[in-house]
Protein backbone atom coordinates (compact mmCIF):
# COMPACT_ATOMS: atom_id res chain seq x y z
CA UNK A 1 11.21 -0.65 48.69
CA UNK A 2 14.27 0.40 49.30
CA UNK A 3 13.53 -0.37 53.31
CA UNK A 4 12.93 -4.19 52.22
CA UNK A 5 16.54 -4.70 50.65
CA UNK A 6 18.01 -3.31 53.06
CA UNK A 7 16.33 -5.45 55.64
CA UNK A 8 16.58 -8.75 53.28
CA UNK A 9 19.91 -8.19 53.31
CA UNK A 10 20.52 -7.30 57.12
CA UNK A 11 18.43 -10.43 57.53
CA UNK A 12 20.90 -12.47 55.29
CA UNK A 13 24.20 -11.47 57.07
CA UNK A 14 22.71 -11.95 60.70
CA UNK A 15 21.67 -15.69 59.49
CA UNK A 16 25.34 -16.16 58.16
CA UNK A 17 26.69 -14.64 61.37
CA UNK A 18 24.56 -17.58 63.15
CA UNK A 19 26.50 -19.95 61.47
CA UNK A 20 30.04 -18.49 62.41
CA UNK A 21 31.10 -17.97 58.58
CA UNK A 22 33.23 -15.10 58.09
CA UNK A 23 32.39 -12.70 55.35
CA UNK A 24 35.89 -13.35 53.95
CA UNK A 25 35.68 -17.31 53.88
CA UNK A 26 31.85 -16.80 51.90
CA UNK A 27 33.95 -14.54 49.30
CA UNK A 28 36.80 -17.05 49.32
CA UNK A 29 34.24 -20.24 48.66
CA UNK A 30 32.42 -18.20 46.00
CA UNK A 31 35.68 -17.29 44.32
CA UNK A 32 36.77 -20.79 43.79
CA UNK A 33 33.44 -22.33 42.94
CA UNK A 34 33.48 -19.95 40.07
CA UNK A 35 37.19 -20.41 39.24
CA UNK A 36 36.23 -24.88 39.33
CA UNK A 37 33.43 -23.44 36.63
CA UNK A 38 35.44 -21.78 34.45
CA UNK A 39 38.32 -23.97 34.34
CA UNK A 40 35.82 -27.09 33.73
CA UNK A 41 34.45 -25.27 30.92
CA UNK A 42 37.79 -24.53 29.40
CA UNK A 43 38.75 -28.49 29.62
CA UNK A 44 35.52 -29.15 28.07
CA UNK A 45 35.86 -26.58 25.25
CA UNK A 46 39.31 -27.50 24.39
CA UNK A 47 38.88 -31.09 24.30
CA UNK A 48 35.76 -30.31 21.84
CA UNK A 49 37.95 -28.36 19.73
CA UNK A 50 40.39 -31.74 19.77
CA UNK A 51 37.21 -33.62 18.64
CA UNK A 52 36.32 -31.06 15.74
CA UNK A 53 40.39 -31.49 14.42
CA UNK A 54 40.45 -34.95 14.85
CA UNK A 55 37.12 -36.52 13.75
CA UNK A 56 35.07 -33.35 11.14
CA UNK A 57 39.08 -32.59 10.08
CA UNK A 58 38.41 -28.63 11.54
CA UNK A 59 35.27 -28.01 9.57
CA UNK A 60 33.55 -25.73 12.49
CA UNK A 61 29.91 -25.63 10.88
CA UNK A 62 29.33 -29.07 10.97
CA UNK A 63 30.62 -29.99 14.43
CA UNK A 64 28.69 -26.80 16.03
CA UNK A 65 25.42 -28.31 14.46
CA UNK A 66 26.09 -31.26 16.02
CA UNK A 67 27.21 -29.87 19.40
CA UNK A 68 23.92 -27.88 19.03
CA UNK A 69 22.06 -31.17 18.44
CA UNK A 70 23.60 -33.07 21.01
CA UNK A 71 23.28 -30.16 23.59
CA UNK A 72 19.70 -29.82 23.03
CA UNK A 73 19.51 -33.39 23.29
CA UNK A 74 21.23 -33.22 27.00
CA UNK A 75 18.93 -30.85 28.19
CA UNK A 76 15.75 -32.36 26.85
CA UNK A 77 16.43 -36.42 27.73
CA UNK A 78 16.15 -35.94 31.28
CA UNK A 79 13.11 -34.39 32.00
CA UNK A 80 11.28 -34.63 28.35
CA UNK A 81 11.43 -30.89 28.01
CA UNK A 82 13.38 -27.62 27.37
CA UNK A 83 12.34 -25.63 30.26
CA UNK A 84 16.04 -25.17 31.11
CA UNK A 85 15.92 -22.70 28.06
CA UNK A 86 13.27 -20.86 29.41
CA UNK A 87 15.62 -19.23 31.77
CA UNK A 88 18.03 -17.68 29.83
């Protein structure tokens, strides 16, 4: 088993070695995909929080049913189900 990682992983550097990426430009991309992601989801949570002030007058229950209405909504218009759930 412990033969097969190592190999799958060999396997995975020599294919990003084919493409002339340096190890340190992979990190770097990663890196700032994940910053983008958690700096997206801070805009979105703070302008939520302006919505729950400004429009349920800061009562948090009934804006997080809501949000947990329209959330399940999201994930369940596109494709008609909540498989998207079944992942976590």
């Amino acid at each position: 088993m412990t033969q097969l990682v190592y190999t799958s992983i060999m396997l995975k550097f020599l294919r990003r070695k084919k493409r002339h990426e340096p190890l340190v430009l992979y990190f770097v991309r990663n890196i700032l995909t994940a910053t983008g992601l958690v700096l997206v989801w801070r805009g979105i949570w703070y302008i939520m929080d302006s919505i729950d002030i400004t429009f349920f007058e800061g009562r948090h229950e009934l804006s997080a049913v809501i949000g947990f209405i329209v959330g399940l909504l999201i994930l369940y218009i596109p494709d008609g189900d909540l498989k998207e759930i079944e992942k976590l």
